[in-house]
PDB file of N, CA and C in Angstrom:
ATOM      1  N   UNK A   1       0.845  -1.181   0.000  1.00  0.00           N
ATOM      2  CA  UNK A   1       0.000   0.000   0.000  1.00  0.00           C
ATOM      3  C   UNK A   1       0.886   1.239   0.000  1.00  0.00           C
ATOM      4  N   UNK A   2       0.440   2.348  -0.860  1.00  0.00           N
ATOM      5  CA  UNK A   2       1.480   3.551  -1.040  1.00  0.00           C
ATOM      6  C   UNK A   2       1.087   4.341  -0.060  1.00  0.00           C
ATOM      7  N   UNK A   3       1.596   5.186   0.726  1.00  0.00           N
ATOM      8  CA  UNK A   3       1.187   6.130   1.825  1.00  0.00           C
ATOM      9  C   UNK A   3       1.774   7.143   1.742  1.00  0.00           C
ATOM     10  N   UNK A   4       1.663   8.610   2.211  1.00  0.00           N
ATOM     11  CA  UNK A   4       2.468   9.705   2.548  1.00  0.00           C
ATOM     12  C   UNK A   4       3.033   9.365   3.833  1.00  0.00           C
ATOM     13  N   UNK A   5       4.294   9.986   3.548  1.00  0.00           N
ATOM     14  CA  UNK A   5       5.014   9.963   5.082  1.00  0.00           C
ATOM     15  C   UNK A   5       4.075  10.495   5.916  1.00  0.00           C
ATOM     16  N   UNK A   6       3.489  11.242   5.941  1.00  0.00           N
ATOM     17  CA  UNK A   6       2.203  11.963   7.213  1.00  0.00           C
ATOM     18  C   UNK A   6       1.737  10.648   7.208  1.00  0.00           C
ATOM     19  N   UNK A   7       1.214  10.031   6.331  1.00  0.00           N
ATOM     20  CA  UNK A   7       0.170   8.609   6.316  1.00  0.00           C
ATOM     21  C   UNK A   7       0.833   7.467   7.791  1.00  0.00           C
ATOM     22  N   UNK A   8       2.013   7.314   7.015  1.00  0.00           N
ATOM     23  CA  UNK A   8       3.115   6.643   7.618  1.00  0.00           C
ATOM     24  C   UNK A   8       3.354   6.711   9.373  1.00  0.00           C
ATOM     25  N   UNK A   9       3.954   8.471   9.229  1.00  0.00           N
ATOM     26  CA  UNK A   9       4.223   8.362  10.975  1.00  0.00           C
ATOM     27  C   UNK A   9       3.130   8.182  11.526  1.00  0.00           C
ATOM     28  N   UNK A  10       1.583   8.635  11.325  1.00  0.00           N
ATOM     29  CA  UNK A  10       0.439   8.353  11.823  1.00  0.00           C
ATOM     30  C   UNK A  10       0.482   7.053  12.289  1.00  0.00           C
ATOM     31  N   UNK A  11       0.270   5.878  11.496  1.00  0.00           N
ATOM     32  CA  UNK A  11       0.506   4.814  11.570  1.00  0.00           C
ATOM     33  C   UNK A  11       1.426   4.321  12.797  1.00  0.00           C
ATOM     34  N   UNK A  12       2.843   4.586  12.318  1.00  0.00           N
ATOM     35  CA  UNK A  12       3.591   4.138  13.367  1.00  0.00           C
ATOM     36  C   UNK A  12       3.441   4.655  14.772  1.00  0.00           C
ATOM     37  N   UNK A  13       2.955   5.601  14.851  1.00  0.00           N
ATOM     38  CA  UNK A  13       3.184   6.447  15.969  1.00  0.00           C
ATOM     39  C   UNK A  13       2.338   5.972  17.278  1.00  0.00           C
ATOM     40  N   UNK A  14       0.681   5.817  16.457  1.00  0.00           N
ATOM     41  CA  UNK A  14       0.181   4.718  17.064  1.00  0.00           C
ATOM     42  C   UNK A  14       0.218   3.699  17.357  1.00  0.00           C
ATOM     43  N   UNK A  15       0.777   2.708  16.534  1.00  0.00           N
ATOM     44  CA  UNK A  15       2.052   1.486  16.808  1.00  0.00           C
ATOM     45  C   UNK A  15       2.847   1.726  18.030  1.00  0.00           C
ATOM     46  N   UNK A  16       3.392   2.543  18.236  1.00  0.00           N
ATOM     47  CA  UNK A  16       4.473   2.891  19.424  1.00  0.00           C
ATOM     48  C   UNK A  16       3.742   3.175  20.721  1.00  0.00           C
ATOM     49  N   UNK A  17       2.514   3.755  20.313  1.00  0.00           N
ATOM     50  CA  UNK A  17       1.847   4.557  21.703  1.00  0.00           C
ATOM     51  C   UNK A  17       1.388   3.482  22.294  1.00  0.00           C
ATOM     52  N   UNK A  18       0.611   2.292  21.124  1.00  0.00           N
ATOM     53  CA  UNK A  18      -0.303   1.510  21.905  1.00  0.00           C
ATOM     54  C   UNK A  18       1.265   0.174  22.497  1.00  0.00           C
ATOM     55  N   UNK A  19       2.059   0.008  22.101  1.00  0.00           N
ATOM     56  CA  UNK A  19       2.870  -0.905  22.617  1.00  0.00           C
ATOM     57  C   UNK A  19       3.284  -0.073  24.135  1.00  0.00           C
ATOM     58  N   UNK A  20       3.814   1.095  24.402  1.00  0.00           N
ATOM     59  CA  UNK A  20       3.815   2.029  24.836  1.00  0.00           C
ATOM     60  C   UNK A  20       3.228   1.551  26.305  1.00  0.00           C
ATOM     61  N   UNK A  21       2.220   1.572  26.165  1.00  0.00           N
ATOM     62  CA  UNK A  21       0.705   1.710  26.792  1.00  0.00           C
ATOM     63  C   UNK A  21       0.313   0.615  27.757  1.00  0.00           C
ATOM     64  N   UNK A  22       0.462  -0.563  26.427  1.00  0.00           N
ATOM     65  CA  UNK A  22       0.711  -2.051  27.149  1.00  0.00           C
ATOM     66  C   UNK A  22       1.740  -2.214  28.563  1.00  0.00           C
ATOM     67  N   UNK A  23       2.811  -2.147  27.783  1.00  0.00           N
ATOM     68  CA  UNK A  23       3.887  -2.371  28.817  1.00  0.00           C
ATOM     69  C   UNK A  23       4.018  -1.865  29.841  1.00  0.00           C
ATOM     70  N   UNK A  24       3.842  -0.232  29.817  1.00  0.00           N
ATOM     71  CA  UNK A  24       3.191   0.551  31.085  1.00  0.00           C
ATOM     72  C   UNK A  24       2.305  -0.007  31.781  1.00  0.00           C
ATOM     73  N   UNK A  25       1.262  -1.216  31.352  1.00  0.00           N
ATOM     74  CA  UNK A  25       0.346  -1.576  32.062  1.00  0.00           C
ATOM     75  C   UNK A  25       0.707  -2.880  32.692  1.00  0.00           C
ATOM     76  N   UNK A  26       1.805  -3.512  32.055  1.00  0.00           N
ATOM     77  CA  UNK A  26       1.914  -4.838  32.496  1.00  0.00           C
ATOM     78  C   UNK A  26       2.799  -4.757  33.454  1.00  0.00           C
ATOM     79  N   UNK A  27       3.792  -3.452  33.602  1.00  0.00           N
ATOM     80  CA  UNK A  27       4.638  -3.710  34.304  1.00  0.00           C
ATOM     81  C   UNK A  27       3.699  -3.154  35.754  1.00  0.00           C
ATOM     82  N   UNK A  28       2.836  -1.878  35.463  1.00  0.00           N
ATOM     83  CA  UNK A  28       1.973  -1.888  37.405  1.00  0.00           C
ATOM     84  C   UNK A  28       0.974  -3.044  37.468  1.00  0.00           C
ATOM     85  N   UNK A  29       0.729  -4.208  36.624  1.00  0.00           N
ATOM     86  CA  UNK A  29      -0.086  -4.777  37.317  1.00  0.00           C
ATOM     87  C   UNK A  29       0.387  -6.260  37.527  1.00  0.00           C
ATOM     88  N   UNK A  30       2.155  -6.576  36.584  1.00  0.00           N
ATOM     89  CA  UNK A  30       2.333  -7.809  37.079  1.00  0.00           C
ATOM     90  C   UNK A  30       4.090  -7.748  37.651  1.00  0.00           C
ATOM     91  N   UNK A  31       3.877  -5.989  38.041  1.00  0.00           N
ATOM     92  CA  UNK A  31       5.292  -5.475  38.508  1.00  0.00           C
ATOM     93  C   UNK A  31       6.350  -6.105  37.584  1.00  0.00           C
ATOM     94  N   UNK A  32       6.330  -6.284  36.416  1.00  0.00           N
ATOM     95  CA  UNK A  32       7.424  -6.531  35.641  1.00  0.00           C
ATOM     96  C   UNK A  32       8.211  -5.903  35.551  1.00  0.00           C
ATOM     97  N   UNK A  33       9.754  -6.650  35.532  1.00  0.00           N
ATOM     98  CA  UNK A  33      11.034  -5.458  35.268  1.00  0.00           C
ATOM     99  C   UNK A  33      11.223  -5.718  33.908  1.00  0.00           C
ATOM    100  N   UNK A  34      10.694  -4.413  33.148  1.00  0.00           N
ATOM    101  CA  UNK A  34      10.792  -4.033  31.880  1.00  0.00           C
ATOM    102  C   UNK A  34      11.368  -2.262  31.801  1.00  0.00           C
ATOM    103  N   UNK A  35      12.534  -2.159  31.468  1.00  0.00           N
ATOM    104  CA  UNK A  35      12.458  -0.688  30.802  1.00  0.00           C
ATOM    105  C   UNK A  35      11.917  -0.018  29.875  1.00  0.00           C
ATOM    106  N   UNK A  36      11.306   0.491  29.350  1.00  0.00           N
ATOM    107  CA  UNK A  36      10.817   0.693  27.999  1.00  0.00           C
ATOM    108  C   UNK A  36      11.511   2.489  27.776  1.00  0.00           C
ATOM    109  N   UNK A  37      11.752   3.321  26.450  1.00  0.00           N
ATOM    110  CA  UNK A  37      12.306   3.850  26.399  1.00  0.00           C
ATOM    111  C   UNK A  37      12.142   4.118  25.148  1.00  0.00           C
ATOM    112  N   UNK A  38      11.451   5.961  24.394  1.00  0.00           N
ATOM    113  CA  UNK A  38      11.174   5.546  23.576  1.00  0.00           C
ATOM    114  C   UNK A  38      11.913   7.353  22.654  1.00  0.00           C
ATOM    115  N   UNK A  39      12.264   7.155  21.769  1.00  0.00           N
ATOM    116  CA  UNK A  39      13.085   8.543  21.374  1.00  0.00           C
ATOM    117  C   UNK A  39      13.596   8.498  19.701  1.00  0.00           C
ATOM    118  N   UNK A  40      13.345   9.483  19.369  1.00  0.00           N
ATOM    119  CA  UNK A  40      13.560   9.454  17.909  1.00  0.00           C
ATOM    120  C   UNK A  40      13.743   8.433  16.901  1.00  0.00           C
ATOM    121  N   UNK A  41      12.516   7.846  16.993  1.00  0.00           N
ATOM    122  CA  UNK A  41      11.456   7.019  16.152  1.00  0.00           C
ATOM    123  C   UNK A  41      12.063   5.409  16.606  1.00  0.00           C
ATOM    124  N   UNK A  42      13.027   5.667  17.532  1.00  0.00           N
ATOM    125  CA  UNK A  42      12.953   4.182  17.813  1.00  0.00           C
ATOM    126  C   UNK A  42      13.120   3.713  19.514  1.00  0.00           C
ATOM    127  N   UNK A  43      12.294   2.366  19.612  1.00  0.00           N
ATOM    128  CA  UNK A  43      11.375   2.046  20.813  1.00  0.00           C
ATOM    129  C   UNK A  43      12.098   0.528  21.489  1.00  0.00           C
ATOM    130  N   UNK A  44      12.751   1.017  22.355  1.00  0.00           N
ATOM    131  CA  UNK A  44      14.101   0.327  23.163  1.00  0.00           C
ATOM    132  C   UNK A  44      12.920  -0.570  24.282  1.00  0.00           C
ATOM    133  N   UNK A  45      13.368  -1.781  24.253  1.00  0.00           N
ATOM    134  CA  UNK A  45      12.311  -2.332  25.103  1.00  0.00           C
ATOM    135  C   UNK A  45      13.310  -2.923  26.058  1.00  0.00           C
ATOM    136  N   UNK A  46      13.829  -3.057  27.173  1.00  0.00           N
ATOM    137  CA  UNK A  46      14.892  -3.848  27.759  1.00  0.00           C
ATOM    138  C   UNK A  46      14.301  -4.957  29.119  1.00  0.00           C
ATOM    139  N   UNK A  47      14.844  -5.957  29.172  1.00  0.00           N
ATOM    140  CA  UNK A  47      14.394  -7.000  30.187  1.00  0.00           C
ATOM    141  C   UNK A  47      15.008  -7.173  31.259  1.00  0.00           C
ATOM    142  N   UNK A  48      14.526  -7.965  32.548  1.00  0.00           N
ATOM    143  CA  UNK A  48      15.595  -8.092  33.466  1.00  0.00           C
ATOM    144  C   UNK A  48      16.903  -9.091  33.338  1.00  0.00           C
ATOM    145  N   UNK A  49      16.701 -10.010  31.889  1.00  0.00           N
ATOM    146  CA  UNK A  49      18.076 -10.497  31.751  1.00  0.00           C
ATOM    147  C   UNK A  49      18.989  -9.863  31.151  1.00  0.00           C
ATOM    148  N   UNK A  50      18.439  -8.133  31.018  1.00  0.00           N
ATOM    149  CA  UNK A  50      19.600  -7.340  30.212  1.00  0.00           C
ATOM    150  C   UNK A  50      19.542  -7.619  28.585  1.00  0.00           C
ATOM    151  N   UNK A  51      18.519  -8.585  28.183  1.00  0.00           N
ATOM    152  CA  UNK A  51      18.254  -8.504  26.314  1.00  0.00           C
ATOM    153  C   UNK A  51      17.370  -7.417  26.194  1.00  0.00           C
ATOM    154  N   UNK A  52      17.051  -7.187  24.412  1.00  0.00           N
ATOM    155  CA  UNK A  52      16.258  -5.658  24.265  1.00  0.00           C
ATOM    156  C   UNK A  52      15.680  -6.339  23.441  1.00  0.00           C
ATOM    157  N   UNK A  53      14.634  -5.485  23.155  1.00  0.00           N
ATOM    158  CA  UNK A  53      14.115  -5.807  21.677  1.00  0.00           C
ATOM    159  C   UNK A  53      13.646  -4.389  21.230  1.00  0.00           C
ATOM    160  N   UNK A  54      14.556  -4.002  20.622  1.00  0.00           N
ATOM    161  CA  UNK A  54      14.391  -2.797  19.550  1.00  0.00           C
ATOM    162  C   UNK A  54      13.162  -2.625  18.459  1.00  0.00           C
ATOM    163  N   UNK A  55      12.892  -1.436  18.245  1.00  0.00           N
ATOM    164  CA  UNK A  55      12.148  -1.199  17.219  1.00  0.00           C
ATOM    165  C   UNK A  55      11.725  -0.333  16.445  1.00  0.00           C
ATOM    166  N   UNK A  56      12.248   0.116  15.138  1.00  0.00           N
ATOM    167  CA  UNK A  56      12.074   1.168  14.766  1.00  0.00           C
ATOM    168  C   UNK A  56      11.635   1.716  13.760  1.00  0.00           C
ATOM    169  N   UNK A  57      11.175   2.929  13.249  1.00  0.00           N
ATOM    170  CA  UNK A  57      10.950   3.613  12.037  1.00  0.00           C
ATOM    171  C   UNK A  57      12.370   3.606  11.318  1.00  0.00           C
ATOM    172  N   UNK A  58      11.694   3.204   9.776  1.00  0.00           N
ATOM    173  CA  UNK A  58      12.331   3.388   8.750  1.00  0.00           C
ATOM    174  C   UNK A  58      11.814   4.146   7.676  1.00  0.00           C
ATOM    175  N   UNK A  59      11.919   5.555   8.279  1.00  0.00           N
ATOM    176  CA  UNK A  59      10.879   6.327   7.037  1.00  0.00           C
ATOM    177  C   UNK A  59      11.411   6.412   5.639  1.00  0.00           C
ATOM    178  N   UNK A  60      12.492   6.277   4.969  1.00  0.00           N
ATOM    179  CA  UNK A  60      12.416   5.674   3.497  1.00  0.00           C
ATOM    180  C   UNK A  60      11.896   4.971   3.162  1.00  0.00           C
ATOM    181  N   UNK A  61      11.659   3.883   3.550  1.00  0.00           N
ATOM    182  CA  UNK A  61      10.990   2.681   2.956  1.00  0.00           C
ATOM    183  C   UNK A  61       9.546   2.821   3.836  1.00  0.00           C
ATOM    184  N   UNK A  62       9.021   3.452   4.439  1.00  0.00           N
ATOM    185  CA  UNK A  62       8.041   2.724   5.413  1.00  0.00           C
ATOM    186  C   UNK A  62       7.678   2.088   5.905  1.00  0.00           C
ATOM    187  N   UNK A  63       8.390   1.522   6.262  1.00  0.00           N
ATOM    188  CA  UNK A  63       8.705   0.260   6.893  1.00  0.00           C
ATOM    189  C   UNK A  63       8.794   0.112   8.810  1.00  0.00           C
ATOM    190  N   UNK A  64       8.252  -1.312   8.873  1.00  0.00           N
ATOM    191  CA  UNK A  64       8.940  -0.820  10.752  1.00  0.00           C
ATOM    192  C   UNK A  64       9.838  -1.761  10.791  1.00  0.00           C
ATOM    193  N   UNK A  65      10.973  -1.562  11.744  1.00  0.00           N
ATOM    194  CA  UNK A  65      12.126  -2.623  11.360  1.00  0.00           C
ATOM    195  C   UNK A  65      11.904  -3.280  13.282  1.00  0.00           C
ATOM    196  N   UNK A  66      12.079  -4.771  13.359  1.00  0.00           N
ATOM    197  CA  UNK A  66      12.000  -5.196  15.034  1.00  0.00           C
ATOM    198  C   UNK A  66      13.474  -6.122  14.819  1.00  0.00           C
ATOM    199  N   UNK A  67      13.875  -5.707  15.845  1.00  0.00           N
ATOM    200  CA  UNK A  67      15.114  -6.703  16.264  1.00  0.00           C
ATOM    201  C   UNK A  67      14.978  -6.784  17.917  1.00  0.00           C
ATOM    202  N   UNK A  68      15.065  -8.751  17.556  1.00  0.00           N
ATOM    203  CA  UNK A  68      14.822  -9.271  18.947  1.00  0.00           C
ATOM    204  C   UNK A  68      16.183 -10.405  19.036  1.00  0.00           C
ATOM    205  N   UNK A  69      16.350 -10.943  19.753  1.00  0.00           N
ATOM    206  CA  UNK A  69      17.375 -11.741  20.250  1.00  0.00           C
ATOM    207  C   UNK A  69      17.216 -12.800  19.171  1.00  0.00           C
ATOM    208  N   UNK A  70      16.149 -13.442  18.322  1.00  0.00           N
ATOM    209  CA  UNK A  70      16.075 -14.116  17.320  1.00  0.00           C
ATOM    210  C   UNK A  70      16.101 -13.897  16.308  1.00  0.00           C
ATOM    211  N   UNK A  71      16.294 -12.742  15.551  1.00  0.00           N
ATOM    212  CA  UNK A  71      16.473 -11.781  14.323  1.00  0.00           C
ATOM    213  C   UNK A  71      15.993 -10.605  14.222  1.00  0.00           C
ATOM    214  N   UNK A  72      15.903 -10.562  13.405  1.00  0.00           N
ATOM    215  CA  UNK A  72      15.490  -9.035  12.494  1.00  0.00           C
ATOM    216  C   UNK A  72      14.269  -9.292  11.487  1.00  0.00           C
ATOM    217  N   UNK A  73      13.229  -8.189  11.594  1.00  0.00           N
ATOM    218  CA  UNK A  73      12.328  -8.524  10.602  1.00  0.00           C
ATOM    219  C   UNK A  73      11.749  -6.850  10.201  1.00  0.00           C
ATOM    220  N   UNK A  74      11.426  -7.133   8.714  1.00  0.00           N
ATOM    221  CA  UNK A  74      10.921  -5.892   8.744  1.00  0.00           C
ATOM    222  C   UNK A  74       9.305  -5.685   7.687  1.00  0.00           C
ATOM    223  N   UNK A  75       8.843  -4.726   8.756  1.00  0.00           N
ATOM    224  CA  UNK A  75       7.215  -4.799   8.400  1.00  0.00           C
ATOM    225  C   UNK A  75       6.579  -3.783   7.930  1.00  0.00           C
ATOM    226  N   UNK A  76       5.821  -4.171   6.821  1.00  0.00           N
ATOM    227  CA  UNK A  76       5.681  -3.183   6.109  1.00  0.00           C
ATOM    228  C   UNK A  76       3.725  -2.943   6.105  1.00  0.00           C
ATOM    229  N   UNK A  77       2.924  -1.888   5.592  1.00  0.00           N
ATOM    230  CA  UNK A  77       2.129  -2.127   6.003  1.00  0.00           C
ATOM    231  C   UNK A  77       1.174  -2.100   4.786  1.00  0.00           C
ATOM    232  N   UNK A  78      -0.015  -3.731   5.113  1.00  0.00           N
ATOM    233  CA  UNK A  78      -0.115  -3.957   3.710  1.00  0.00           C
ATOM    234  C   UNK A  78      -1.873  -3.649   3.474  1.00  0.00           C
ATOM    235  N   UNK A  79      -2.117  -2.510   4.218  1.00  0.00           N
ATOM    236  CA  UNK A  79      -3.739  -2.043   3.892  1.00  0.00           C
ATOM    237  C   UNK A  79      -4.238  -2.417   5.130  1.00  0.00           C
ATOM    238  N   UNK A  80      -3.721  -3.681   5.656  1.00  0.00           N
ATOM    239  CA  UNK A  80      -4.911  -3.451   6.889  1.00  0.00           C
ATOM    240  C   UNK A  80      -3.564  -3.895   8.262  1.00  0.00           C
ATOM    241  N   UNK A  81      -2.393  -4.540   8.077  1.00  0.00           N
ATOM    242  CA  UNK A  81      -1.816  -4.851   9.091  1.00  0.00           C
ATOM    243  C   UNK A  81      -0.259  -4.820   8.656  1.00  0.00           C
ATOM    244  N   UNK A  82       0.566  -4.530   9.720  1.00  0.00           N
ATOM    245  CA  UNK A  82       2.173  -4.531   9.609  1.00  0.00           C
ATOM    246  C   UNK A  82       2.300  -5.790   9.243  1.00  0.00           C
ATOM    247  N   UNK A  83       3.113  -6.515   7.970  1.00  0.00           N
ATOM    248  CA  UNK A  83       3.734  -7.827   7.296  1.00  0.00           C
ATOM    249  C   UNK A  83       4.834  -7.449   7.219  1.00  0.00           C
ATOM    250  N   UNK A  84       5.835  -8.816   7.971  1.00  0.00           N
ATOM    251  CA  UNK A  84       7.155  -9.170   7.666  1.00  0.00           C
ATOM    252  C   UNK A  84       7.115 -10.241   6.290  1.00  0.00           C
ATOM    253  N   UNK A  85       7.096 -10.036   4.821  1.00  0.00           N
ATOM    254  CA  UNK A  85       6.890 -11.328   3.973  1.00  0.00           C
ATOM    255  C   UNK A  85       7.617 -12.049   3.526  1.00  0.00           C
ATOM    256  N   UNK A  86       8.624 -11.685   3.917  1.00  0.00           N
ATOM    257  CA  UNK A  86       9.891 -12.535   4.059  1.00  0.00           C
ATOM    258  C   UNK A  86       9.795 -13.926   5.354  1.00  0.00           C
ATOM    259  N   UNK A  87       9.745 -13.405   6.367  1.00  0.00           N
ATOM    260  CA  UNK A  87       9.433 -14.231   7.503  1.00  0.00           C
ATOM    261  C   UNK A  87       8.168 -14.542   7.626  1.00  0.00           C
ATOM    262  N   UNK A  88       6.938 -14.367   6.803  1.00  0.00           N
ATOM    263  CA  UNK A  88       5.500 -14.813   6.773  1.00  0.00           C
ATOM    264  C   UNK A  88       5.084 -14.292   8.138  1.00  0.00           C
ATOM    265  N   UNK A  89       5.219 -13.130   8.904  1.00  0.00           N
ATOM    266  CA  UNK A  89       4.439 -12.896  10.677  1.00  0.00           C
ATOM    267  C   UNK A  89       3.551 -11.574  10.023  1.00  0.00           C
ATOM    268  N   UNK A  90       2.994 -11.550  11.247  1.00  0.00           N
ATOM    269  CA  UNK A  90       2.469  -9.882  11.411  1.00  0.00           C
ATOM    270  C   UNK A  90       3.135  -9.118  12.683  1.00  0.00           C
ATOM    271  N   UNK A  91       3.103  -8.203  12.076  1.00  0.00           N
ATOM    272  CA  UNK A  91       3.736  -7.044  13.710  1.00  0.00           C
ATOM    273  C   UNK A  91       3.837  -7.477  14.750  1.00  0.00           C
ATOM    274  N   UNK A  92       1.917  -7.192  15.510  1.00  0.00           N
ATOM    275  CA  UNK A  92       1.793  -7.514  16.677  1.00  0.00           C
ATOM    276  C   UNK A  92       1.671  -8.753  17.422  1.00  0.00           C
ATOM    277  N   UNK A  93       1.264 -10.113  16.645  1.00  0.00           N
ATOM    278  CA  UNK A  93       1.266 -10.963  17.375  1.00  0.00           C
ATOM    279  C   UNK A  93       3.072 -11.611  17.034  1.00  0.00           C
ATOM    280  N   UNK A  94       3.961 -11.330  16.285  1.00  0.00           N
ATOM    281  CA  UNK A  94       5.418 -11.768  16.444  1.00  0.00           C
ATOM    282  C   UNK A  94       5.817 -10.733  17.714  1.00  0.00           C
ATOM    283  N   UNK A  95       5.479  -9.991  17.719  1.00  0.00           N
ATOM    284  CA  UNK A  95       6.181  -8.928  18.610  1.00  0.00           C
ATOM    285  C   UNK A  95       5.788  -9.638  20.237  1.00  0.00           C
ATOM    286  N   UNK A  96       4.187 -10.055  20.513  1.00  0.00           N
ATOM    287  CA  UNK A  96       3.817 -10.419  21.879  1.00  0.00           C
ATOM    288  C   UNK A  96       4.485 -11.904  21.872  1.00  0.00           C
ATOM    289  N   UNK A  97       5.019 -12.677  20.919  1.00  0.00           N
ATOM    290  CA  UNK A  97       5.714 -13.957  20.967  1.00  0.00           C
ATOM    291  C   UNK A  97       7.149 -13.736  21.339  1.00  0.00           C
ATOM    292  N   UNK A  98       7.710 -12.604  20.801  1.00  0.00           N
ATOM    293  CA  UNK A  98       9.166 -12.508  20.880  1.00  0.00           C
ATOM    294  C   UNK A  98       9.586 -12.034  22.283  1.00  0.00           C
ATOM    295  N   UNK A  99       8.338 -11.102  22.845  1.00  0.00           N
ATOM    296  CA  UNK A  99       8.501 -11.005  24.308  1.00  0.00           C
ATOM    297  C   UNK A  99       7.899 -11.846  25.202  1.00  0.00           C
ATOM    298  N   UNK A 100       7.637 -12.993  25.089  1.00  0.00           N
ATOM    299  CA  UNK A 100       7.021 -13.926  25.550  1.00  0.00           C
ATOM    300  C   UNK A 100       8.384 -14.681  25.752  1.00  0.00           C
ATOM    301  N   UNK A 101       9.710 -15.206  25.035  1.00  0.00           N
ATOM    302  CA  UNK A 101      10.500 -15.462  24.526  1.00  0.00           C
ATOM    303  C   UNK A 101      11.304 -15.426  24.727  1.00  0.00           C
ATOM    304  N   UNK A 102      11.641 -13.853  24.622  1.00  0.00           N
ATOM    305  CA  UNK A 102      13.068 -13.217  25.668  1.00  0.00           C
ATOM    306  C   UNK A 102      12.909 -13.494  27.353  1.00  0.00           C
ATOM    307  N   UNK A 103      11.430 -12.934  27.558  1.00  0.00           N
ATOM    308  CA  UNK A 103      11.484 -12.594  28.784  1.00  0.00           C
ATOM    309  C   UNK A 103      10.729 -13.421  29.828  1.00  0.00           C
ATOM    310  N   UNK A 104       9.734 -13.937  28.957  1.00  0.00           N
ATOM    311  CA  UNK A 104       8.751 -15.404  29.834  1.00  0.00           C
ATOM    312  C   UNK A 104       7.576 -14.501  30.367  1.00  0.00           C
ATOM    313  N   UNK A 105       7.443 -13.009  30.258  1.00  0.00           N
ATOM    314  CA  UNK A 105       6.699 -12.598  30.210  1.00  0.00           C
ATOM    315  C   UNK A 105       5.013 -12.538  28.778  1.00  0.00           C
ATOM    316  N   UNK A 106       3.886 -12.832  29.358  1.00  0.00           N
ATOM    317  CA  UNK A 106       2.955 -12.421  28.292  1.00  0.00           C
ATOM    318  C   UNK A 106       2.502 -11.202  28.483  1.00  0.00           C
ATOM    319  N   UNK A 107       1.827 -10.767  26.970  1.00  0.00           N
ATOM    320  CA  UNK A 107       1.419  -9.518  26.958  1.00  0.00           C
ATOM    321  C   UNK A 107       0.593  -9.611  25.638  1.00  0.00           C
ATOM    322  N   UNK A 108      -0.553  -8.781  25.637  1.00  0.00           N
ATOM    323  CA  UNK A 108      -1.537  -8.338  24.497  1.00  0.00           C
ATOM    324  C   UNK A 108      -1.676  -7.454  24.331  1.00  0.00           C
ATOM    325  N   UNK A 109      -1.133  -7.150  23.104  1.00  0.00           N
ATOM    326  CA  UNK A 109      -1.733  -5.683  22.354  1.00  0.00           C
ATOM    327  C   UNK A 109      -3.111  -5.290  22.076  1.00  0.00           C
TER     328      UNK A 109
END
């Protein structure tokens, strides 16, 4: 799907807020040690074993790029949801697996 960059950060931005949002919530209600940390377009997630899982805007391509302790994937957005089609996932449910993963923590977007 073609988008304007306005189209784009919209998109992501909400992407970020609502992950954002989550984690803020999981950590006061299941006191998780999670850092989260979030600054010029990219969204630092850190655990208590000291792994991260990064994530960021790639506004050339429009793309969102995630790197977790098991690779790199990058998602693009295809009318209705973020696709990695290389790795066959979607955004949000690879993203609540990969922190499921690192950290043994669950979480829903």
């Amino acid at each position: 799907m073609k988008m304007t960059d306005t189209e784009y950060h919209h998109k992501v931005d909400e992407v970020f807020h609502t992950i954002e949002n989550a984690i803020e919530a999981m950590i006061d209600e299941q006191d998780a040690d999670i850092d989260i940390d979030a600054s010029g377009g990219v969204l630092d997630i850190a655990f208590e074993d000291g792994s991260k899982i990064v994530i960021n805007k790639q506004e050339p391509l429009h793309e969102i790029w995630l790197a977790t302790r098991f690779g790199g994937y990058h998602f693009s957005f295809d009318g209705n949801q973020w696709y990695d089609s290389r790795n066959k996932c979607e955004f949000v449910s690879h993203l609540e697996s990969s922190i499921t993963k690192q950290s043994g923590l669950v979480i829903t977007f």
